[in-house]
N, C-alpha and C. Protein backbone atom coordinates (compact mmCIF):
# COMPACT_ATOMS: atom_id res chain seq x y z
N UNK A 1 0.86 -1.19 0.00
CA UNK A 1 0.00 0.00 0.00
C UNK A 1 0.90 1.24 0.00
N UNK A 2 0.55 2.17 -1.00
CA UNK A 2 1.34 3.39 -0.69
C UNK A 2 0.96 4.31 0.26
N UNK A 3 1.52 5.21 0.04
CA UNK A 3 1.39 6.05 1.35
C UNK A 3 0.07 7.10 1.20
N UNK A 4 -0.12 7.42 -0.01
CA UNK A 4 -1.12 7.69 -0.24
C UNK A 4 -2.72 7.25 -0.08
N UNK A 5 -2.29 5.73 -0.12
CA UNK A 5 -3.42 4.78 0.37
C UNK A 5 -3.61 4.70 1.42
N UNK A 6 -2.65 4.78 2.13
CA UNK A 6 -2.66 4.93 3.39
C UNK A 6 -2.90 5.65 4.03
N UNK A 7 -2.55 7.22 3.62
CA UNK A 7 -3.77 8.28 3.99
C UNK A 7 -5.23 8.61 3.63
N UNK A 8 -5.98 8.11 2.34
CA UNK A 8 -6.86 7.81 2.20
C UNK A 8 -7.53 7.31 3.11
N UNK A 9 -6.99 5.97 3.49
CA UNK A 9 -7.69 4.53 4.38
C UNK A 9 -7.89 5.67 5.86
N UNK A 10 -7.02 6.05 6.42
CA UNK A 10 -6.97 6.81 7.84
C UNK A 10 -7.73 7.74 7.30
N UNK A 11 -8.24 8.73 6.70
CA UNK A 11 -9.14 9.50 6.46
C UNK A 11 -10.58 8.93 6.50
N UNK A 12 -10.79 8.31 5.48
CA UNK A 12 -12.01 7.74 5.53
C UNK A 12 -12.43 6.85 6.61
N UNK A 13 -11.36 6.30 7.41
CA UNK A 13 -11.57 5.83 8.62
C UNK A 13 -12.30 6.66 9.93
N UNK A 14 -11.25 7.90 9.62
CA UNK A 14 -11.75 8.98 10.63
C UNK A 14 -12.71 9.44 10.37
N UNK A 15 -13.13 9.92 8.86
CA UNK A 15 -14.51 10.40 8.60
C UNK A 15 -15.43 9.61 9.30
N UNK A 16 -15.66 7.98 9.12
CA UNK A 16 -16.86 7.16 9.36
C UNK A 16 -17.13 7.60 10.74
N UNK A 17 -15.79 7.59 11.66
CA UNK A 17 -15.67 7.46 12.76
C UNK A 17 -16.75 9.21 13.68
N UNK A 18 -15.95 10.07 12.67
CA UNK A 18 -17.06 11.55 13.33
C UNK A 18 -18.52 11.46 12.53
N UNK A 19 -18.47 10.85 11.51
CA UNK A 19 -19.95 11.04 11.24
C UNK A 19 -20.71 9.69 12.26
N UNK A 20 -20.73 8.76 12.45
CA UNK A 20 -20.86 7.85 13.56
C UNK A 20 -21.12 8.66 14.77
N UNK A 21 -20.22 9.14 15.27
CA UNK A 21 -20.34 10.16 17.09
C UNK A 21 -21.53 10.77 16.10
N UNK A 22 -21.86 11.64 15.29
CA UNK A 22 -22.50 12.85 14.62
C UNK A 22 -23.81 11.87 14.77
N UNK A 23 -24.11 10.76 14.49
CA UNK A 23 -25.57 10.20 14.47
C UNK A 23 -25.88 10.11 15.76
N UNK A 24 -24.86 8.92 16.92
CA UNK A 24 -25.11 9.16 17.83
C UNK A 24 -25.56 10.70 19.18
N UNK A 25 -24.98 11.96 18.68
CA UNK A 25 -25.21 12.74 19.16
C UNK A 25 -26.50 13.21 18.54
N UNK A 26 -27.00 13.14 17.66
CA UNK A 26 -28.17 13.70 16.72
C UNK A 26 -29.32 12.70 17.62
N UNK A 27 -29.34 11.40 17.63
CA UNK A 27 -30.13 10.26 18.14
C UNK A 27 -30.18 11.30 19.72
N UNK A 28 -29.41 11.02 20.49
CA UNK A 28 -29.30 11.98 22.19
C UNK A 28 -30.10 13.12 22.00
N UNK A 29 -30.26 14.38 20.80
CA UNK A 29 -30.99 15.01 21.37
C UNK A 29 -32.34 14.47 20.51
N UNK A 30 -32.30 14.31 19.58
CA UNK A 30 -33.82 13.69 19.18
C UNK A 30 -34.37 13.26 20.50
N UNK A 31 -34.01 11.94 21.25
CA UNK A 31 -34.59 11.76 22.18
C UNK A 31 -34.63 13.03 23.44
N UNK A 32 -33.74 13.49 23.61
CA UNK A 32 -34.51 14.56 24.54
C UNK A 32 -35.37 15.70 24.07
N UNK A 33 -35.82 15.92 22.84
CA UNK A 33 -36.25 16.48 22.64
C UNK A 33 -37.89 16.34 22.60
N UNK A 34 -37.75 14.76 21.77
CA UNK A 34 -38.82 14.22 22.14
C UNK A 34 -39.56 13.63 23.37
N UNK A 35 -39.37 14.02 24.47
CA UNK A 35 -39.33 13.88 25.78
C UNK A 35 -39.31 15.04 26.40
N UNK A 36 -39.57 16.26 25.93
CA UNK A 36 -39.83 17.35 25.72
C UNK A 36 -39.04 18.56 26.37
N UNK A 37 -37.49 17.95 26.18
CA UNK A 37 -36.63 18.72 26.72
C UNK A 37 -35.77 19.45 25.56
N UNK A 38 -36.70 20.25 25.23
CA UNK A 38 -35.78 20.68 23.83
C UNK A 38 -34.82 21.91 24.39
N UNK A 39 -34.50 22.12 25.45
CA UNK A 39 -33.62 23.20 25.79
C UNK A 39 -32.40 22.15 25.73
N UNK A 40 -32.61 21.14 26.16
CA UNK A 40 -31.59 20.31 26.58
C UNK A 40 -30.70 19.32 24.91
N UNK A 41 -31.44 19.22 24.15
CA UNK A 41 -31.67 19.08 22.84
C UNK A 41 -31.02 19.86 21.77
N UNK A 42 -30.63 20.76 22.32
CA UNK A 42 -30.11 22.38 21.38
C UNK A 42 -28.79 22.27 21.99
N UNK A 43 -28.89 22.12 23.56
CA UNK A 43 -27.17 22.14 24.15
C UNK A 43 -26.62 20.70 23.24
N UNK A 44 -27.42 19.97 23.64
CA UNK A 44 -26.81 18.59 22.81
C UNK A 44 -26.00 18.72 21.53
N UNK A 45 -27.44 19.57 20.34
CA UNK A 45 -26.97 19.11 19.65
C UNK A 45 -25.96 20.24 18.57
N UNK A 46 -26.04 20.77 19.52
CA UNK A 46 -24.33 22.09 19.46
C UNK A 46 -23.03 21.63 19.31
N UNK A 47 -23.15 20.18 19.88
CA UNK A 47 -21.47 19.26 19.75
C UNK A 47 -21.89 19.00 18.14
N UNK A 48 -22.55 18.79 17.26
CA UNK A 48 -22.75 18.09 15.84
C UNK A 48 -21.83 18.73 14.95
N UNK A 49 -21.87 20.12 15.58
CA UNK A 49 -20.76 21.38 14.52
C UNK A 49 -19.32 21.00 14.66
N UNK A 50 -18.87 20.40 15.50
CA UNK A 50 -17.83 19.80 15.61
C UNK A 50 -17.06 18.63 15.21
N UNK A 51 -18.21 17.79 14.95
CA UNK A 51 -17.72 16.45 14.37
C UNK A 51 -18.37 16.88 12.78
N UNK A 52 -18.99 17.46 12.25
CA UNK A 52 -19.26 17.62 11.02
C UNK A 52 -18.47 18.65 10.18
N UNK A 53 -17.59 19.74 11.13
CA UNK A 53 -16.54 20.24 10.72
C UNK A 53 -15.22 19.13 10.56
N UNK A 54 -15.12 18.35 11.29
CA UNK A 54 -14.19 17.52 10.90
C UNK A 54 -13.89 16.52 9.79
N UNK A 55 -15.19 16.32 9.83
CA UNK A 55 -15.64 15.44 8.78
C UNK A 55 -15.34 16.19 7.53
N UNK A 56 -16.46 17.38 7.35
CA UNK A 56 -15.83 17.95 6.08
C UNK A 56 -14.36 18.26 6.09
N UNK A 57 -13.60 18.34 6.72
CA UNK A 57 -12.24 19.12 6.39
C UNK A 57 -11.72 17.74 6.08
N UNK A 58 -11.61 16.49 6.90
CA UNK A 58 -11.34 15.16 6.27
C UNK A 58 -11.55 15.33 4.85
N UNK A 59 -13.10 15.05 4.50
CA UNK A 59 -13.51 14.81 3.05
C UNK A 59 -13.00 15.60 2.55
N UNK A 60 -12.50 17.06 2.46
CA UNK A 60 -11.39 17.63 1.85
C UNK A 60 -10.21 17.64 1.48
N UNK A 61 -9.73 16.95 2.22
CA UNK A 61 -8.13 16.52 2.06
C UNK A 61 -8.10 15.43 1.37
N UNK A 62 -9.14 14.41 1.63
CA UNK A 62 -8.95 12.56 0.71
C UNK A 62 -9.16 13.66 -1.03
N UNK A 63 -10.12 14.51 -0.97
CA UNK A 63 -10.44 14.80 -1.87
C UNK A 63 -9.53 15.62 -2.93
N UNK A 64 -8.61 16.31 -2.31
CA UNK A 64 -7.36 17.05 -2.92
C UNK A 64 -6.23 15.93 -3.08
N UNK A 65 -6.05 14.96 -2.23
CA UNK A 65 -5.26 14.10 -2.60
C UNK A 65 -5.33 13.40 -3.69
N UNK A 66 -6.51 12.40 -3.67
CA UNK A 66 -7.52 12.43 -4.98
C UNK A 66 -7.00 13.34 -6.51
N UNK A 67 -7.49 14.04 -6.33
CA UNK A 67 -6.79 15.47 -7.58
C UNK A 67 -5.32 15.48 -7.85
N UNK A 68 -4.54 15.56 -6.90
CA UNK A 68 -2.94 15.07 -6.98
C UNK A 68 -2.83 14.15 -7.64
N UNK A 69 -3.24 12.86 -7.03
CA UNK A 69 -2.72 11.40 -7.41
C UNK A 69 -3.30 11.57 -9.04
N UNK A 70 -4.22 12.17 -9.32
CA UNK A 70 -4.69 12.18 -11.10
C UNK A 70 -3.94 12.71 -11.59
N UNK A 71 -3.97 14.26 -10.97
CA UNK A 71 -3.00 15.32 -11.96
C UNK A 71 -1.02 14.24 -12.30
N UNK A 72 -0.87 13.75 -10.89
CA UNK A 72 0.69 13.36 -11.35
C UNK A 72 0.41 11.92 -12.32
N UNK A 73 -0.38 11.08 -12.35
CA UNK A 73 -0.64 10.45 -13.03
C UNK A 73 -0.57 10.72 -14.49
N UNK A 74 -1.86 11.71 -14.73
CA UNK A 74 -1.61 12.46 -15.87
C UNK A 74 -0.26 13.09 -16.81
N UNK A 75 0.74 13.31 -15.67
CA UNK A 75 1.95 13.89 -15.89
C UNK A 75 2.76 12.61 -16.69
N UNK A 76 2.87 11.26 -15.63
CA UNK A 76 3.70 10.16 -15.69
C UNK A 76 2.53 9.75 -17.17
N UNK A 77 2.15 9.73 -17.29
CA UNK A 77 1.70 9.04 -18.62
C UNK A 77 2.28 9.74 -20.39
N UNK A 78 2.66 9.06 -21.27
CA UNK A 78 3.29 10.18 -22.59
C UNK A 78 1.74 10.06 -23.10
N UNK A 79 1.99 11.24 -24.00
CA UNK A 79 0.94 11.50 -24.78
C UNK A 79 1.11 10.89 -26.17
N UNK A 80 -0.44 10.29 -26.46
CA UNK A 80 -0.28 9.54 -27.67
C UNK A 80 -0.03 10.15 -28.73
């Protein structure tokens, strides 16, 4: 595996991993909300900005890497 793959794999690993906490925290205040604690529901679900900022900035980086690994590809290949 290159190293590139290898940052891929740890990215998308980590992504699953904050969008995962991101459901579980979404599920926590659903239920308190529905239980009619929606003050408590809003504090909850104030942590979501955090794991969904991560997430996107993850999916950003696999995604520029992505673009690299083409563009040098593109390079290493002759033109017909």
């Amino acid at each position: 595996m290159s190293l590139t793959g290898l940052s891929i794999v740890a990215c998308l690993h980590e992504i699953r991993t904050r969008l995962s906490d991101a459901v579980a925290v979404s599920k926590a205040a659903l239920a308190c909300a529905e239980a009619g604690s929606e003050r408590e529901a809003l504090q909850i679900i104030i942590d979501l900005d955090t794991f969904l900022h991560v997430a996107t900035t993850l999916h950003g980086a696999v995604c520029l890497i992505g673009r690299i690994t083409r563009a040098d590809e593109r390079r290493r290949t002759p033109d017909d």
